[in-house]
Protein backbone atom coordinates (compact mmCIF):
# COMPACT_ATOMS: atom_id res chain seq x y z
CA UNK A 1 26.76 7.02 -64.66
CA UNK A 2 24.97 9.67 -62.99
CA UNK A 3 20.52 9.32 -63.43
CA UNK A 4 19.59 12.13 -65.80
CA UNK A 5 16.09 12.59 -64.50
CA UNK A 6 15.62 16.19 -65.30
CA UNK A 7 17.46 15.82 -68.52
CA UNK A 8 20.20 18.87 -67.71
CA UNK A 9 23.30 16.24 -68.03
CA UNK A 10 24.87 16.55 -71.14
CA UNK A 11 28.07 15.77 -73.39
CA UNK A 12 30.39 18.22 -74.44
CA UNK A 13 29.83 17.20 -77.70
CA UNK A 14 26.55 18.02 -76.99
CA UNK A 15 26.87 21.36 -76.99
CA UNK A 16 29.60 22.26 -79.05
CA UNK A 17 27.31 23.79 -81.87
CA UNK A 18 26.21 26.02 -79.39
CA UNK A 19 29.85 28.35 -79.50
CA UNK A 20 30.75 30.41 -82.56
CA UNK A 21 33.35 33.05 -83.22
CA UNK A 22 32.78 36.84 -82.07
CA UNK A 23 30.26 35.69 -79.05
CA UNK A 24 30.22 37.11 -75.59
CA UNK A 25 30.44 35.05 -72.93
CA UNK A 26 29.00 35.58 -69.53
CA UNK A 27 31.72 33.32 -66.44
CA UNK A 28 31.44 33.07 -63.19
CA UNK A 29 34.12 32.04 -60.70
CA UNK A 30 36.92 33.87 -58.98
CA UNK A 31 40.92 33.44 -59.61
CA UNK A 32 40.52 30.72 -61.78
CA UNK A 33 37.86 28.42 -59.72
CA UNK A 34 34.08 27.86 -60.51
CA UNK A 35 34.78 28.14 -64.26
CA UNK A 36 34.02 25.15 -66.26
CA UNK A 37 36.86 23.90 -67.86
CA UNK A 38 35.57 21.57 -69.85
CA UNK A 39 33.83 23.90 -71.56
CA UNK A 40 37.06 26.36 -72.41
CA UNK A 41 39.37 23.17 -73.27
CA UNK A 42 35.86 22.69 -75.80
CA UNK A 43 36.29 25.86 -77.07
CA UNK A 44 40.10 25.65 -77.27
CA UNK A 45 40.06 23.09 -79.02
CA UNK A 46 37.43 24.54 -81.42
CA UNK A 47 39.12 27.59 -82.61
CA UNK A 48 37.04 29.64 -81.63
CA UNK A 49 37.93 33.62 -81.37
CA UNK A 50 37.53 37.03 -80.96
CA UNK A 51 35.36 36.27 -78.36
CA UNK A 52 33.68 39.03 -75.60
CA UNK A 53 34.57 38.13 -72.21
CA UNK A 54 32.28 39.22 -69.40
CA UNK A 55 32.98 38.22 -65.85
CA UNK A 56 34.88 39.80 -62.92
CA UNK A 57 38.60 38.53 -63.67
CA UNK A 58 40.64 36.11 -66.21
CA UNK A 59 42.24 34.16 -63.01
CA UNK A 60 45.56 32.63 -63.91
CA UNK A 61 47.22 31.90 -67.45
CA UNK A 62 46.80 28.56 -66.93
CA UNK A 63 43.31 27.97 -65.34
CA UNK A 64 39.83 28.63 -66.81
CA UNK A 65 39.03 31.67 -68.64
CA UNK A 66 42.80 33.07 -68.31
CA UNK A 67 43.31 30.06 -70.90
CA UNK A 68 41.39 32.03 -73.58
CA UNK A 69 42.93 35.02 -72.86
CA UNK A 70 46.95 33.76 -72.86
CA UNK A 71 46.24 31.91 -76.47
CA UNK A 72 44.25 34.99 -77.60
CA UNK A 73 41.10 34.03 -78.38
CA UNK A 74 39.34 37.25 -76.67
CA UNK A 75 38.76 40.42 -78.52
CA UNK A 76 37.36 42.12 -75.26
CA UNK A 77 36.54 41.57 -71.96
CA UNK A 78 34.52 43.48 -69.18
CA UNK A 79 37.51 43.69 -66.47
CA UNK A 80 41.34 44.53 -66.42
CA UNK A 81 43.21 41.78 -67.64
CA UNK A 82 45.19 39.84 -65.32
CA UNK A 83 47.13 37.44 -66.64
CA UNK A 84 51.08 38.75 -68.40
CA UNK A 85 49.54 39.28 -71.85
CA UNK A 86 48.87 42.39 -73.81
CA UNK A 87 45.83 42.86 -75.31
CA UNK A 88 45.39 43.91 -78.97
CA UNK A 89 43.74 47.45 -79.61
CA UNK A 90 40.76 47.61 -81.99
């Protein structure tokens, strides 16, 4: 186990409280990489939707946040989407 000594190491579990339907979400990363995906398989596997997606692409259908978007958890998102989806209009 890695030494916590600032206290910044945490459990998923953790911080699972801390995502909620209809949120925006600020990424980082580029094609897929530098997203955490530990933290979209979390919210995957929490349900959670309709999210706001802010970041500069969705990467691949497969990897990081171009997961949310192919099982359609994002209402909107700041950038073209780039994975072979269509987008609902509201």
């Amino acid at each position: 186990m890695v030494e916590n000594t600032f206290k910044k190491i945490c459990r998923l579990e953790d911080v699972r409280h801390h995502f909620k339907d209809k949120q925006s979400i600020l990424f980082g990363g580029f094609g897929g990489i530098g997203t955490p995906p530990g933290l979209i398989n979390l919210i995957l596997e929490s349900g959670i939707k309709d999210l706001t997606l802010i970041g500069n692409d969705t990467g691949f259908p497969d990897i990081g946040i171009g997961k949310l978007v192919t099982q359609r958890r994002a209402k909107k998102s700041s950038f073209p989407i780039s994975v072979p989806i269509q987008m609902p209009d509201y």
